[in-house]
N, C-alpha and C. Protein backbone atom coordinates (compact mmCIF):
# COMPACT_ATOMS: atom_id res chain seq x y z
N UNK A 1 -6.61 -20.64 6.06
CA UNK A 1 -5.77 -20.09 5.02
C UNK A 1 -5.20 -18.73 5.44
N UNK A 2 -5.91 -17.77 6.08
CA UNK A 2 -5.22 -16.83 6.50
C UNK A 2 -4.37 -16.57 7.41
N UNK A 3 -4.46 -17.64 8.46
CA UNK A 3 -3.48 -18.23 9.12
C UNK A 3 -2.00 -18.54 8.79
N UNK A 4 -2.14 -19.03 7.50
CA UNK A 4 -1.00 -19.70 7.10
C UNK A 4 -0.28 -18.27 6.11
N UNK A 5 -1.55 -17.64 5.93
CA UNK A 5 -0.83 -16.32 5.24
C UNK A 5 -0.16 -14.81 5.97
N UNK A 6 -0.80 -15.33 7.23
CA UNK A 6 -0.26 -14.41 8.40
C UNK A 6 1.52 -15.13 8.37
N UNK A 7 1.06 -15.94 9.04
CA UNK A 7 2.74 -16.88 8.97
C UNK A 7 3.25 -16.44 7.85
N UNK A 8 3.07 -16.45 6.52
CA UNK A 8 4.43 -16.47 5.11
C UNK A 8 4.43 -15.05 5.41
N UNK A 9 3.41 -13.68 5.61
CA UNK A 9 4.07 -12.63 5.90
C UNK A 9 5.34 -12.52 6.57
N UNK A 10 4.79 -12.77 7.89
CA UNK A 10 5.60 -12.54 9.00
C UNK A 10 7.08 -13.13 8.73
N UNK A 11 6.63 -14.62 7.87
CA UNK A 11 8.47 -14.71 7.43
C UNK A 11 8.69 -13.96 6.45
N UNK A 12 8.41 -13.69 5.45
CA UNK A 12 8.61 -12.80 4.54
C UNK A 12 9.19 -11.81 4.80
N UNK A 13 8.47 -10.46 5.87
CA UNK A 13 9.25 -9.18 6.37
C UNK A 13 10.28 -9.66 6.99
N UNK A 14 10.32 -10.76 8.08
CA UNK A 14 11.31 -10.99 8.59
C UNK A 14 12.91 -11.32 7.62
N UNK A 15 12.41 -12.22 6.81
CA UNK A 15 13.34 -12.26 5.65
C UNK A 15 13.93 -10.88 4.92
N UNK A 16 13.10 -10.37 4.78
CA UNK A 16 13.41 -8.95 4.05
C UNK A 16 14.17 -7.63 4.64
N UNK A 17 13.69 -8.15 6.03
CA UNK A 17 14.35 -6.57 6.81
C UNK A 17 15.97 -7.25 7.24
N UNK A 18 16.19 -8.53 7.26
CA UNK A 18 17.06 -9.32 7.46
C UNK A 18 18.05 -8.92 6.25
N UNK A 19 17.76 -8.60 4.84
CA UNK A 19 18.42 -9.00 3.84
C UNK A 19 19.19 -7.03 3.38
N UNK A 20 18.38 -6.36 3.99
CA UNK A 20 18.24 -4.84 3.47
C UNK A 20 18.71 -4.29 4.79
N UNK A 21 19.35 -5.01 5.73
CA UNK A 21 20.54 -5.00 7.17
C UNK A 21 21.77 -5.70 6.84
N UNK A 22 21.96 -6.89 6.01
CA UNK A 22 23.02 -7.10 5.60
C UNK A 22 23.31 -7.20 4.75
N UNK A 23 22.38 -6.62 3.61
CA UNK A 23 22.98 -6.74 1.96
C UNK A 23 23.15 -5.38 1.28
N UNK A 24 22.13 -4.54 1.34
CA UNK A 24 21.32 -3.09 1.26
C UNK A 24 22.24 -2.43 1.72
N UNK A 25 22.12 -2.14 3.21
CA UNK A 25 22.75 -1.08 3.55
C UNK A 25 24.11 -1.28 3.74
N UNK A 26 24.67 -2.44 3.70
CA UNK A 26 26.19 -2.78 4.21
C UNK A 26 27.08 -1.99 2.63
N UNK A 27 26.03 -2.52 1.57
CA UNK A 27 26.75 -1.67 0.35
C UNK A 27 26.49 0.21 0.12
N UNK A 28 26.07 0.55 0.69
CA UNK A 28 26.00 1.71 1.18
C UNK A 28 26.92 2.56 2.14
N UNK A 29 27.90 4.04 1.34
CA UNK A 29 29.25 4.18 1.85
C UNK A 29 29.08 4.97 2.76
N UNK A 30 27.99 6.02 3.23
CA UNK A 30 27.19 6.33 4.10
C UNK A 30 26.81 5.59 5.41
N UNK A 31 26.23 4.71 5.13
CA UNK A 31 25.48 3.93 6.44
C UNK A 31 27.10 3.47 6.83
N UNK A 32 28.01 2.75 5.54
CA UNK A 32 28.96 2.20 6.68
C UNK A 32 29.99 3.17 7.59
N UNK A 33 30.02 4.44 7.01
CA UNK A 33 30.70 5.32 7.82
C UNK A 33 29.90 5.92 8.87
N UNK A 34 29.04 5.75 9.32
CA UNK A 34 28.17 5.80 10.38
C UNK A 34 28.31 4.61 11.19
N UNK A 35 28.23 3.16 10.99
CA UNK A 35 28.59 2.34 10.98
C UNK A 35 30.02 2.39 12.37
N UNK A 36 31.02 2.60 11.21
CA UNK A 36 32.19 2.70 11.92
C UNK A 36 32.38 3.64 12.51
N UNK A 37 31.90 5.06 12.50
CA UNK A 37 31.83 5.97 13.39
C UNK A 37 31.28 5.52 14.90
N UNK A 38 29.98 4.99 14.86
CA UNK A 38 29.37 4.80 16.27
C UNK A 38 30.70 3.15 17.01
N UNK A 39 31.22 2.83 16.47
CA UNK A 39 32.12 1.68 16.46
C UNK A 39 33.33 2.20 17.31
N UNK A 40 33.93 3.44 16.75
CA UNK A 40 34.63 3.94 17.27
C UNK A 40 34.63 4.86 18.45
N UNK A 41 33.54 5.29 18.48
CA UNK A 41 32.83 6.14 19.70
C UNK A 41 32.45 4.81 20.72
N UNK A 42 32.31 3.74 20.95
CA UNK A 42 31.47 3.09 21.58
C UNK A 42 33.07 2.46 21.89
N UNK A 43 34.44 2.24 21.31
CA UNK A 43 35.73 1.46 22.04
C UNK A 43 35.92 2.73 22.57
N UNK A 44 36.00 4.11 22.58
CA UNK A 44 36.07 5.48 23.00
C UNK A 44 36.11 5.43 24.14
N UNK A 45 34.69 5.10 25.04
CA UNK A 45 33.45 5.27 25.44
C UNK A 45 34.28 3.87 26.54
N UNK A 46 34.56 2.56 26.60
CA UNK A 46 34.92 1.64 26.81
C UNK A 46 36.28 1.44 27.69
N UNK A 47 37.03 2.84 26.84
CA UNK A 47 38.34 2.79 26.80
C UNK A 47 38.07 3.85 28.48
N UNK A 48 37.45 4.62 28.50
CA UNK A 48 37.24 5.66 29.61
C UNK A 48 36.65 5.44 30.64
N UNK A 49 35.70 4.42 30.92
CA UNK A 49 34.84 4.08 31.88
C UNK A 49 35.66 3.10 32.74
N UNK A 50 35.32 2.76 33.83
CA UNK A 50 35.52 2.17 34.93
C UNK A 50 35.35 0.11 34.79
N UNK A 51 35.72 -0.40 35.04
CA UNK A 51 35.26 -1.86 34.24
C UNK A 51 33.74 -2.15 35.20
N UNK A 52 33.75 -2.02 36.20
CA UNK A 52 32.23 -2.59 36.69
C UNK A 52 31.16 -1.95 36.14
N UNK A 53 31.14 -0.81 35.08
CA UNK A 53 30.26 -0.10 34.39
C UNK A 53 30.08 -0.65 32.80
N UNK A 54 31.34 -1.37 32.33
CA UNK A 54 30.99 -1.96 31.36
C UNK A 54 30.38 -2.72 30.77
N UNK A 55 29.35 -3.54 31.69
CA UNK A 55 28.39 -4.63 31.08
C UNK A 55 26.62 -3.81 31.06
N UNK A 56 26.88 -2.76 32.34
CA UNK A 56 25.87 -1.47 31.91
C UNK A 56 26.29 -0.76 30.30
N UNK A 57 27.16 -0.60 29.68
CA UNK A 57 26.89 -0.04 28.42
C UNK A 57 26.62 -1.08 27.22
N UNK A 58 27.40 -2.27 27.76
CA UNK A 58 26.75 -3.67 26.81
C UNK A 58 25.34 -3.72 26.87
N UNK A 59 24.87 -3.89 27.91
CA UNK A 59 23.13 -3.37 27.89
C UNK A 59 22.45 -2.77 27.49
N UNK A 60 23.30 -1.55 27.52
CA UNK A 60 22.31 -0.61 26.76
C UNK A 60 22.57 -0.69 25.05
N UNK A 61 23.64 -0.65 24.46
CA UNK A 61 23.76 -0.96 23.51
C UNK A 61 22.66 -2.15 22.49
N UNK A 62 22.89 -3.23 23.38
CA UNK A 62 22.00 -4.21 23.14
C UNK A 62 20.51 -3.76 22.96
N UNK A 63 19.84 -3.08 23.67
CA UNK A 63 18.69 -2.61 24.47
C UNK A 63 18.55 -1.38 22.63
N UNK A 64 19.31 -0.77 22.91
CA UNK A 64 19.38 0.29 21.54
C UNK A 64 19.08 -0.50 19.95
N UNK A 65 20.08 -1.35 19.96
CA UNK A 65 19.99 -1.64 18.81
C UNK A 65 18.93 -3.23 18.64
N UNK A 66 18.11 -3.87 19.83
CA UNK A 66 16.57 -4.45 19.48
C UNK A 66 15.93 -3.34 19.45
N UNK A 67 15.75 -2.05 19.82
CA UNK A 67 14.66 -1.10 19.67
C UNK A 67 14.77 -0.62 18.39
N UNK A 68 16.21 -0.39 17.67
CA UNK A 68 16.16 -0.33 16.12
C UNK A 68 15.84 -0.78 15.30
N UNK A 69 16.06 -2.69 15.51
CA UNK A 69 15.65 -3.07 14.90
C UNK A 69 14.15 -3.11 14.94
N UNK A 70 13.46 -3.28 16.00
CA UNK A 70 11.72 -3.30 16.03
C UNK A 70 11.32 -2.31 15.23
N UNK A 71 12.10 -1.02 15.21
CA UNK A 71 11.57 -0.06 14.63
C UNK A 71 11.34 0.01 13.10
N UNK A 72 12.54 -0.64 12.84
CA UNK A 72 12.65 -0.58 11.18
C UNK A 72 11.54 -2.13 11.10
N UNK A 73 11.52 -3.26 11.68
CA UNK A 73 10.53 -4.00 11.49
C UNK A 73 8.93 -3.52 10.89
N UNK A 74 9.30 -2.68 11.81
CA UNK A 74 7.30 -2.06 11.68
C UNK A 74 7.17 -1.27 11.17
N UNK A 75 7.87 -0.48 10.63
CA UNK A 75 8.00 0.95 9.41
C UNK A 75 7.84 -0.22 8.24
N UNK A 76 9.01 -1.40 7.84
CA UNK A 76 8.83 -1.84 6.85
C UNK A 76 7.52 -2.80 6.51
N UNK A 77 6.91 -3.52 7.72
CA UNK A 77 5.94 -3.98 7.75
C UNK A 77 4.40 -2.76 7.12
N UNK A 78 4.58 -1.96 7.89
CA UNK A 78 3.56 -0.90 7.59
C UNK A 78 3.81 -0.12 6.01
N UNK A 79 5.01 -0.14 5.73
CA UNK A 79 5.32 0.56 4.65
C UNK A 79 4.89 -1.31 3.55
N UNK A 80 4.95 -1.49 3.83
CA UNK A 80 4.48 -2.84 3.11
C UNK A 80 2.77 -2.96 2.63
N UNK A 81 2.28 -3.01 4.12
CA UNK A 81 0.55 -3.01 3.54
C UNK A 81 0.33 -1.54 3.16
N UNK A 82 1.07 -0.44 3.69
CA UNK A 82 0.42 0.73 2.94
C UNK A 82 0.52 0.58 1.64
N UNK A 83 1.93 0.17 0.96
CA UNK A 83 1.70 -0.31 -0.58
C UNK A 83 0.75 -0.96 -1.26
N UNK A 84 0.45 -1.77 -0.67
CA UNK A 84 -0.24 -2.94 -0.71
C UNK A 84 -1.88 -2.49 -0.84
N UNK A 85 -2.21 -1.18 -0.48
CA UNK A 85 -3.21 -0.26 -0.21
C UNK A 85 -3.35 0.80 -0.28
N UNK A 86 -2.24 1.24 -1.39
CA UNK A 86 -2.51 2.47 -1.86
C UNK A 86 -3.01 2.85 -3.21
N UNK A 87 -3.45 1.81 -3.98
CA UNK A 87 -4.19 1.77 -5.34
C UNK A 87 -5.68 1.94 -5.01
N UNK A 88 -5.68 1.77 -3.68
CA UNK A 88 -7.05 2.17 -3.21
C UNK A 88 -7.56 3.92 -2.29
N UNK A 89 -6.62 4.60 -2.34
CA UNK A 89 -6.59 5.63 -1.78
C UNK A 89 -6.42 6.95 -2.48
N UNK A 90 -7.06 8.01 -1.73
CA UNK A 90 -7.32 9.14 -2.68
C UNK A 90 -5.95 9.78 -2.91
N UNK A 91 -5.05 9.64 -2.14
CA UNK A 91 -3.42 10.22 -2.11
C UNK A 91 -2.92 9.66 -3.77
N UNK A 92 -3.16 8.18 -4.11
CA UNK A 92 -3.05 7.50 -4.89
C UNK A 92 -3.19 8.71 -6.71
N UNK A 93 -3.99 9.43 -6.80
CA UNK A 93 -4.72 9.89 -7.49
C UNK A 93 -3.38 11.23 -7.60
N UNK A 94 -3.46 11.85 -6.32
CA UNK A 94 -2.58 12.99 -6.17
C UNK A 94 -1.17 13.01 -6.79
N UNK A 95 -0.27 11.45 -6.09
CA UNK A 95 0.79 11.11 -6.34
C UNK A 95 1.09 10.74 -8.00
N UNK A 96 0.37 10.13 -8.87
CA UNK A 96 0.54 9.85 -10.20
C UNK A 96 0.35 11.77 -11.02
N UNK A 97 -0.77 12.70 -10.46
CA UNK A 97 -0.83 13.27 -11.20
C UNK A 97 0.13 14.03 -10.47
N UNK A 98 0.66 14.50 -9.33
CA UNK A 98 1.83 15.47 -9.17
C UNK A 98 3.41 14.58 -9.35
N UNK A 99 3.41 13.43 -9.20
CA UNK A 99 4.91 13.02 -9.77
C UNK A 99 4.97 11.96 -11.08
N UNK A 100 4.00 11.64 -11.66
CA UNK A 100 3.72 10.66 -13.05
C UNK A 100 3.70 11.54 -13.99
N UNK A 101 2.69 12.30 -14.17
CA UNK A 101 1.96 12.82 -15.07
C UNK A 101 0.55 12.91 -14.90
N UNK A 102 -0.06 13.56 -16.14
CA UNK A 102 -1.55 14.06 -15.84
C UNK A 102 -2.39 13.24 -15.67
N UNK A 103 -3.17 13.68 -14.78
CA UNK A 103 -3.99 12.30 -14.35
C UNK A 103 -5.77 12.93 -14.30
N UNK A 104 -6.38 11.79 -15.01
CA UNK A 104 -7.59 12.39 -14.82
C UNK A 104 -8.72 11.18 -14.88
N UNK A 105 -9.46 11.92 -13.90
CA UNK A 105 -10.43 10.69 -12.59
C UNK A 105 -11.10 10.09 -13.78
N UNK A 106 -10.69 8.51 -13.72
CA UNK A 106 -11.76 7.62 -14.14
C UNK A 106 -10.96 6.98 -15.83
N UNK A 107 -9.84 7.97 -15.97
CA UNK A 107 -9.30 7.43 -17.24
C UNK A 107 -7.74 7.34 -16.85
N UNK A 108 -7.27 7.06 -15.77
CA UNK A 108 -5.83 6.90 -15.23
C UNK A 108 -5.01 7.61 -15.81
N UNK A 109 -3.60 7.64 -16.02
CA UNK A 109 -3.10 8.89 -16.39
C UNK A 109 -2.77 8.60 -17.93
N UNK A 110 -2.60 9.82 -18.80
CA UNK A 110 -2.15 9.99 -20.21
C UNK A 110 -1.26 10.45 -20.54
C-alpha cells in the first residue's frame, strides 16, 4: 500500500507543478514579462553569435531550464510534506499565535 501511495504522490506533484507552470503563473503579468524578457535576450544573444556556437546555447538553455524545473519540483514536493507536518511542530504554535491570533498551549487559539 505504500507503494502504491508513493506512486499517487509522485503523480500528484508531478501533476501539480505541471499545472502552476502552465496555468498559475502564465496568468501572472509579472512572471510573463520576465517570461518575454529572457525571450528576447536569448533571440539577442542568437542574433550575435557565430552559427557553430548556436546549438552550445540550445544546450545550455535546455540544461537551465531541467535544473529549474527540478528545482521547483523539490521545493514543491518538500513544501508539500512540510505542510503535511506542520500541525506537528513547535513553529506551528508560534505561527497561529504571531499571525492568527492568541494562542495558548493546550487550548488552540481564541
Amino acid at each position: 500500500m505504500l507503494k502504491e501511495l508513493e506512486c499517487y504522490f509522485d503523480c500528484f506533484v508531478g501533476k501539480r507543478t505541471e499545472e502552476i507552470g502552465q496555468v498559475i503563473l502564465m496568468k501572472n503579468l509579472y512572471y510573463r514579462k520576465l517570461v518575454n524578457g529572457k525571450r528576447c535576450s536569448f533571440e539577442e544573444m542568437l542574433k550575435s553569435i557565430p552559427d557553430s556556437c548556436r546549438e552550445l546555447l540550445f544546450d545550455f538553455e535546455d540544461k537551465v531550464n531541467y535544473q529549474v524545473a527540478f528545482a521547483n519540483e523539490i521545493i514543491y514536493r518538500q513544501g508539500l510534506l512540510d505542510g503535511l507536518n506542520f500541525r506537528n511542530t513547535p513553529l506551528n504554535n508560534h505561527v497561529h499565535e504571531h499571525f492568527v491570533g492568541e494562542f495558548e498551549e493546550g487550548n488552540g487559539i481564541r
